[in-house]
N, C-alpha and C. Protein backbone atom coordinates (compact mmCIF):
# COMPACT_ATOMS: atom_id res chain seq x y z
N UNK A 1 18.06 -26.05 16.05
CA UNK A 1 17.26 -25.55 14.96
C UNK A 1 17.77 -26.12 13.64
N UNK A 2 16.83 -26.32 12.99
CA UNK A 2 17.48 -26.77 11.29
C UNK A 2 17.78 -25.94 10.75
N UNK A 3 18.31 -26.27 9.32
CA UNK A 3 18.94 -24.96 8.35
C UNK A 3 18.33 -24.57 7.98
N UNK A 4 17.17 -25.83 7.21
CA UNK A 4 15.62 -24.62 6.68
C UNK A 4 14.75 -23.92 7.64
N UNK A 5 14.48 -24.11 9.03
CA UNK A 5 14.46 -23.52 9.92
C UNK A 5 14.97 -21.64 9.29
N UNK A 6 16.54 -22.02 10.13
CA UNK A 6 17.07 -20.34 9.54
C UNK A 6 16.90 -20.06 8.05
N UNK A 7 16.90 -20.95 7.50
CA UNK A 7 16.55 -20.18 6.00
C UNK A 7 15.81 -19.48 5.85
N UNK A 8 14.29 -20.14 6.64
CA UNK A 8 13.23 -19.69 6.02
C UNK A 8 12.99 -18.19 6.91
N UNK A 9 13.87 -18.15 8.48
CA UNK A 9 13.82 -16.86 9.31
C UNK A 9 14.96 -16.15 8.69
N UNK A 10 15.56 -16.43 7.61
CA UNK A 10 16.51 -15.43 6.99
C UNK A 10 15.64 -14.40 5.99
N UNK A 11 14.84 -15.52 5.41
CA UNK A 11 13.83 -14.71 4.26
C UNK A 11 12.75 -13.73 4.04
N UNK A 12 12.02 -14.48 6.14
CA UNK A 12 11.43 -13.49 6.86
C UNK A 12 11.83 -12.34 6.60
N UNK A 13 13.06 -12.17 7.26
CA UNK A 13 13.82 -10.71 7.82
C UNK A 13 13.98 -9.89 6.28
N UNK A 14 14.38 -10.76 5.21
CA UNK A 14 14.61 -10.39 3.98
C UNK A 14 13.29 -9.81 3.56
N UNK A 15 12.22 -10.66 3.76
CA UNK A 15 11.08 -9.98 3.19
C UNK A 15 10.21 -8.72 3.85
N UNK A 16 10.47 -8.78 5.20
CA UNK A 16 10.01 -7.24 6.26
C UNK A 16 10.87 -6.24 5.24
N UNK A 17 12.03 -6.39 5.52
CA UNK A 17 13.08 -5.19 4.91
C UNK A 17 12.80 -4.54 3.92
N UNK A 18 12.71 -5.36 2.80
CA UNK A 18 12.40 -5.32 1.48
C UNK A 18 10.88 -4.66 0.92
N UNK A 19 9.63 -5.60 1.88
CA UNK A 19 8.44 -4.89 1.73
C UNK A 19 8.07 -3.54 1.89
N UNK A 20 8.79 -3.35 3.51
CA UNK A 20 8.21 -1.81 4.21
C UNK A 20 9.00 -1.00 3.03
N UNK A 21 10.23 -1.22 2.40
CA UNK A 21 11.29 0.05 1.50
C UNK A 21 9.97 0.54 1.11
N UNK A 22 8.49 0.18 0.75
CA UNK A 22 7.68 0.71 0.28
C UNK A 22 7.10 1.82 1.16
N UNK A 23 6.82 1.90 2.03
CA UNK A 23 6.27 2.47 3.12
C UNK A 23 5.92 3.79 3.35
N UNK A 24 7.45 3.83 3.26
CA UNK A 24 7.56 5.58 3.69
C UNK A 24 7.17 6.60 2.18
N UNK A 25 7.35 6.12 1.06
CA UNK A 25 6.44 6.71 -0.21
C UNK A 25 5.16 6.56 -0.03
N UNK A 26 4.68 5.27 0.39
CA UNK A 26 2.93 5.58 0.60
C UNK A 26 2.45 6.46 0.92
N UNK A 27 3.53 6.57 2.37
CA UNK A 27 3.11 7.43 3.63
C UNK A 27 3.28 8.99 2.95
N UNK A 28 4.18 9.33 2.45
CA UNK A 28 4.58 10.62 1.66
C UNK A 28 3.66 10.96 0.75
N UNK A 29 2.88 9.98 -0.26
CA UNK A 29 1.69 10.60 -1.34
C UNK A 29 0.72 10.57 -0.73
N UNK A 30 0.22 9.67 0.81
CA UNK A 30 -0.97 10.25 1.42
C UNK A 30 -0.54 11.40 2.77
N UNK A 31 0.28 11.55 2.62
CA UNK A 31 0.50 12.69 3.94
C UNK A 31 0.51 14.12 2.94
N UNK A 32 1.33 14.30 1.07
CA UNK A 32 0.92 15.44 0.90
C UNK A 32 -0.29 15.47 -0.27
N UNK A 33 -1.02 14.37 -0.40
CA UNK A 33 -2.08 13.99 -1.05
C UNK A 33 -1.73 13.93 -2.75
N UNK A 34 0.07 13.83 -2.83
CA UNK A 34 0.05 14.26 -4.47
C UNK A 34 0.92 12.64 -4.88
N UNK A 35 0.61 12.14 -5.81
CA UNK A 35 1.49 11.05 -6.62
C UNK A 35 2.33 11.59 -8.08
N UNK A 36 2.54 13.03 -7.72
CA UNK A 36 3.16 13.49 -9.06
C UNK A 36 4.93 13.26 -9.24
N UNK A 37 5.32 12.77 -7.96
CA UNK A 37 7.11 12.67 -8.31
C UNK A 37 7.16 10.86 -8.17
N UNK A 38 5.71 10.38 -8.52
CA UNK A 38 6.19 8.66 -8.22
C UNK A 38 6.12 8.63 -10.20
N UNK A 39 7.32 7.40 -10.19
CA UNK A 39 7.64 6.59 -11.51
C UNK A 39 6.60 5.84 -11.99
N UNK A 40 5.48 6.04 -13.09
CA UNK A 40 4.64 5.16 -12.97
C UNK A 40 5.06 3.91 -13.79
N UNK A 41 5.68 3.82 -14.64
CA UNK A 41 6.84 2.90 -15.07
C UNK A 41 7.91 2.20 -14.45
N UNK A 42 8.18 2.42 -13.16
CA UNK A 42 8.95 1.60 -12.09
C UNK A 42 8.01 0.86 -11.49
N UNK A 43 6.84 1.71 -11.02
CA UNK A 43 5.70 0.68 -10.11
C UNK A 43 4.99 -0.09 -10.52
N UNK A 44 5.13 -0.11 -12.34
CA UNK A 44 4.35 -1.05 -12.95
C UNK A 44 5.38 -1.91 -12.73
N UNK A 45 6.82 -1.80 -13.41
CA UNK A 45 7.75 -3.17 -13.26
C UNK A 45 7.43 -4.13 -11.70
N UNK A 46 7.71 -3.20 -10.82
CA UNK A 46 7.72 -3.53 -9.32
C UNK A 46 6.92 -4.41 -9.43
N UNK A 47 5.16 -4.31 -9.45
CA UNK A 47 3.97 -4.88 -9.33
C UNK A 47 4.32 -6.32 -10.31
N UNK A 48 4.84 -6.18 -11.56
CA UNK A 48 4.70 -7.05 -12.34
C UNK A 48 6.06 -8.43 -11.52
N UNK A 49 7.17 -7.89 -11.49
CA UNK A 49 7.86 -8.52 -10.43
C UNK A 49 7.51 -9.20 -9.08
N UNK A 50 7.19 -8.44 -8.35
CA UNK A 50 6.50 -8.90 -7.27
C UNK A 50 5.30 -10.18 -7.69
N UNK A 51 4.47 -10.12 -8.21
CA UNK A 51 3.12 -10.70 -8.96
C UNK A 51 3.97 -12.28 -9.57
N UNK A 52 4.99 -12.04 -10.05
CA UNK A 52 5.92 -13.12 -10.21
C UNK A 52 6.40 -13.77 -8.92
N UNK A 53 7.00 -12.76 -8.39
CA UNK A 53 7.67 -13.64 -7.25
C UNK A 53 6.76 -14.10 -6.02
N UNK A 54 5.74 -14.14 -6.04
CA UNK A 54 3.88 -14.50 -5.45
C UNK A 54 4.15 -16.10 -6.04
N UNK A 55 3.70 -15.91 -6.87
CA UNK A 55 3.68 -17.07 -8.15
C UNK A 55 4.91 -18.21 -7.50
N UNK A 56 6.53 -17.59 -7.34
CA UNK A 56 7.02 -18.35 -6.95
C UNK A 56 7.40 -18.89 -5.96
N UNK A 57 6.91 -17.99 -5.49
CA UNK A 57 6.60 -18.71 -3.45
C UNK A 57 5.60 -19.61 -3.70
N UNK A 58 4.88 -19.47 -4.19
CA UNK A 58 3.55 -20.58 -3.86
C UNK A 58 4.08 -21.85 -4.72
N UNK A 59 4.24 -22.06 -5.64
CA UNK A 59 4.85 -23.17 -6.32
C UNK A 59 5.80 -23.91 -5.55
N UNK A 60 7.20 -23.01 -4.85
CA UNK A 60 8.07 -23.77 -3.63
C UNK A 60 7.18 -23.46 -2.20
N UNK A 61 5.97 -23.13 -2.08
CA UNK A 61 5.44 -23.44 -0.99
C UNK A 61 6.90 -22.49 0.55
N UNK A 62 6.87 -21.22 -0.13
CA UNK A 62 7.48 -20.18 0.51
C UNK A 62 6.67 -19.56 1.00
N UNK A 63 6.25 -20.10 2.87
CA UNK A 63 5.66 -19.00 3.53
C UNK A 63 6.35 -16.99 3.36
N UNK A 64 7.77 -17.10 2.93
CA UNK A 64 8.54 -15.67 3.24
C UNK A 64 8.14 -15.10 2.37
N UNK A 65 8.27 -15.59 1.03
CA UNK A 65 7.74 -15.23 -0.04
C UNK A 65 6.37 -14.56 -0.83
N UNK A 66 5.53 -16.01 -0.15
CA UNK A 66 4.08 -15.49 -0.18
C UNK A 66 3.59 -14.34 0.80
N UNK A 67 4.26 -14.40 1.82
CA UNK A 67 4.09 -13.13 2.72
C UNK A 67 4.66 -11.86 2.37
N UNK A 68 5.27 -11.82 1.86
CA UNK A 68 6.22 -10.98 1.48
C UNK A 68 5.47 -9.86 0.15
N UNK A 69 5.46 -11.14 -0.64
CA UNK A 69 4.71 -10.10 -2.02
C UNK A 69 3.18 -10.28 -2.15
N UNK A 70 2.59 -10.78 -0.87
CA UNK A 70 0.69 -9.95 -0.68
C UNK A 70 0.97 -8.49 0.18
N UNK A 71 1.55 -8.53 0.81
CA UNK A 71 1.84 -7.17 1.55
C UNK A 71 2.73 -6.60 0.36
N UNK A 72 3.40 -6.75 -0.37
CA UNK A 72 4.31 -5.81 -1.37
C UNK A 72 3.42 -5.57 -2.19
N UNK A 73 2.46 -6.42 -3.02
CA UNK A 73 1.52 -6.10 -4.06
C UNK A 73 0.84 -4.55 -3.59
N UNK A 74 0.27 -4.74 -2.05
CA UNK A 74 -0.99 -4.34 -1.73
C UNK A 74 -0.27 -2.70 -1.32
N UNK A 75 1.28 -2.69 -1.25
CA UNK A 75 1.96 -1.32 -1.02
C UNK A 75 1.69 -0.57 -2.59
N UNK A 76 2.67 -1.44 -3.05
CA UNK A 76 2.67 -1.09 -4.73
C UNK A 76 1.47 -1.14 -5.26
N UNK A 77 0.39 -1.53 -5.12
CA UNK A 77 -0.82 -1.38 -5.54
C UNK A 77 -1.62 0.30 -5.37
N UNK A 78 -1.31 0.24 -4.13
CA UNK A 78 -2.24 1.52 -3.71
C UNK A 78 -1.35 2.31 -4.04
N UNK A 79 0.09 2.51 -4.25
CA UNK A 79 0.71 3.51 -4.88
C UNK A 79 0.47 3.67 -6.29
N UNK A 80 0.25 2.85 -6.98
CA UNK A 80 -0.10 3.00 -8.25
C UNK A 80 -1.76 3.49 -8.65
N UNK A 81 -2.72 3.10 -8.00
CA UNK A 81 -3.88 3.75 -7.63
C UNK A 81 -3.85 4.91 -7.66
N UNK A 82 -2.95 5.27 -6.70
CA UNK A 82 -2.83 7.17 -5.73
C UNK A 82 -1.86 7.58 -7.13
N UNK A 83 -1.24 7.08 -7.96
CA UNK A 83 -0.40 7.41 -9.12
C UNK A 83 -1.68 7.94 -10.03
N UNK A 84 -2.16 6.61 -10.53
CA UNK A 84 -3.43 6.81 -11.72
C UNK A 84 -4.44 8.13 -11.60
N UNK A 85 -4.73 7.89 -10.39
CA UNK A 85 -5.77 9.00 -9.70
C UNK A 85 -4.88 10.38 -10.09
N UNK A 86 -3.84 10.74 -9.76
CA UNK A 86 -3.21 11.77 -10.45
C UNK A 86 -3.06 12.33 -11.67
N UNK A 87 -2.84 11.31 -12.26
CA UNK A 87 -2.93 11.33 -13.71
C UNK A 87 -4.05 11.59 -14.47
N UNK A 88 -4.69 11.16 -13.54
CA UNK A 88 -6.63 11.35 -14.30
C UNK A 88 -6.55 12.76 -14.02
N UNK A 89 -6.39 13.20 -12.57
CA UNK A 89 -7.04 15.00 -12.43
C UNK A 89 -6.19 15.65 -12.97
N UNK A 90 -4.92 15.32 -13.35
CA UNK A 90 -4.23 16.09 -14.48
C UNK A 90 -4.40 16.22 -15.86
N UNK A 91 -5.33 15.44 -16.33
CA UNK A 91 -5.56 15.23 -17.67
C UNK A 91 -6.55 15.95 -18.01
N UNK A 92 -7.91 15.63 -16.57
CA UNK A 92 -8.90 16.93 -16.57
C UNK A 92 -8.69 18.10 -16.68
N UNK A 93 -7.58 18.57 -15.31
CA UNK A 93 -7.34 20.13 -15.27
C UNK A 93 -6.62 20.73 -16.92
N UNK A 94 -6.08 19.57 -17.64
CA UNK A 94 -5.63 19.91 -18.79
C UNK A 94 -6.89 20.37 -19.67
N UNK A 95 -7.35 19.20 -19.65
CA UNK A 95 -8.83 19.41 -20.36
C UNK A 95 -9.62 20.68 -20.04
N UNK A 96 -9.55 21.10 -18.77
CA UNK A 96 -10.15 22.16 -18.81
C UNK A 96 -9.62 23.76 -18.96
N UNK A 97 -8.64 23.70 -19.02
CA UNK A 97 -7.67 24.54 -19.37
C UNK A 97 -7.91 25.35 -20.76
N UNK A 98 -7.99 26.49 -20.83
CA UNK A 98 -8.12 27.35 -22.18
C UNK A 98 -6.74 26.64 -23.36
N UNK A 99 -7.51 26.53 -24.85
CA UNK A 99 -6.32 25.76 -25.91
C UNK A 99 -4.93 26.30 -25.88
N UNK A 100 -4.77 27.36 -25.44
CA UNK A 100 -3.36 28.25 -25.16
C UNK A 100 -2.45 27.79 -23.96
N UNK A 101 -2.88 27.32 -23.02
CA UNK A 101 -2.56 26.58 -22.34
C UNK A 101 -2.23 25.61 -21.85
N UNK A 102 -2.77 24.82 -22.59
CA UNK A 102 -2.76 23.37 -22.81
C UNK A 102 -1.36 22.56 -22.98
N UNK A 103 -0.33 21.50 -21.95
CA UNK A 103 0.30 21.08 -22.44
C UNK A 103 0.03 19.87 -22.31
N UNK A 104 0.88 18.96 -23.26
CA UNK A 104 0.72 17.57 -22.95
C UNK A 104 1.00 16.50 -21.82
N UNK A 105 0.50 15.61 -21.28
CA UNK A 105 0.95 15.35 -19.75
C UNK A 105 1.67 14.03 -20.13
N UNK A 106 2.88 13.68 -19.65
CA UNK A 106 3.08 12.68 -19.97
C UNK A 106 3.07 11.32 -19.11
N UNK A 107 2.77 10.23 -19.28
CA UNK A 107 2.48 8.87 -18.12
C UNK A 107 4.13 8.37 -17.67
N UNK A 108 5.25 8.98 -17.94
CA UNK A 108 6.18 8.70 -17.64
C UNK A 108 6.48 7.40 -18.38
């Protein structure tokens, strides 16, 4: 086998590992239907990172890479979705809330 051979099955393994860390939070805001304890300021960095490192797989023509951050986008994506979506019916239920009640929500 060549070295870029294992390199590129090192990056594999690097990029499974690394992607799924997303996983089990997906699985957690659609199993209790709430995105209220996710960072929406981490998952923007994440997305914006990832969205980069897309960019730089394809330029070095990194199958691990490019594989890696379309499946990472598309984790971090729908978490940030299932985030926003929260944020919206919290802003409503604020909105609808008597003025005495009312606090401010913050986007983290």
């Amino acid at each position: 086998m060549s070295t870029t051979f294992l390199i590129e099955i090192l990056g594999f393994v690097a990029a499974i590992l690394t992607t799924l860390s997303f996983l089990p939070q997906a699985l957690r805001i659609r199993r209790q239907r709430s995105a209220a304890d996710v960072s929406l300021v981490m998952y923007l960095m994440m997305l914006t990172g990832q969205a980069l490192w897309l960019i730089y797989g394809v330029l070095f023509d990194s199958p691990s890479l490019i594989a890696a951050n379309v499946v990472g986008i598309s984790l971090v994506g729908w978490v940030l979705v299932m985030k926003l979506a929260h944020l919206r019916q919290q802003r409503r239920m604020m909105a609808a809330a008597p003025v005495g009640l009312q606090r401010p929500v913050a986007a983290e």
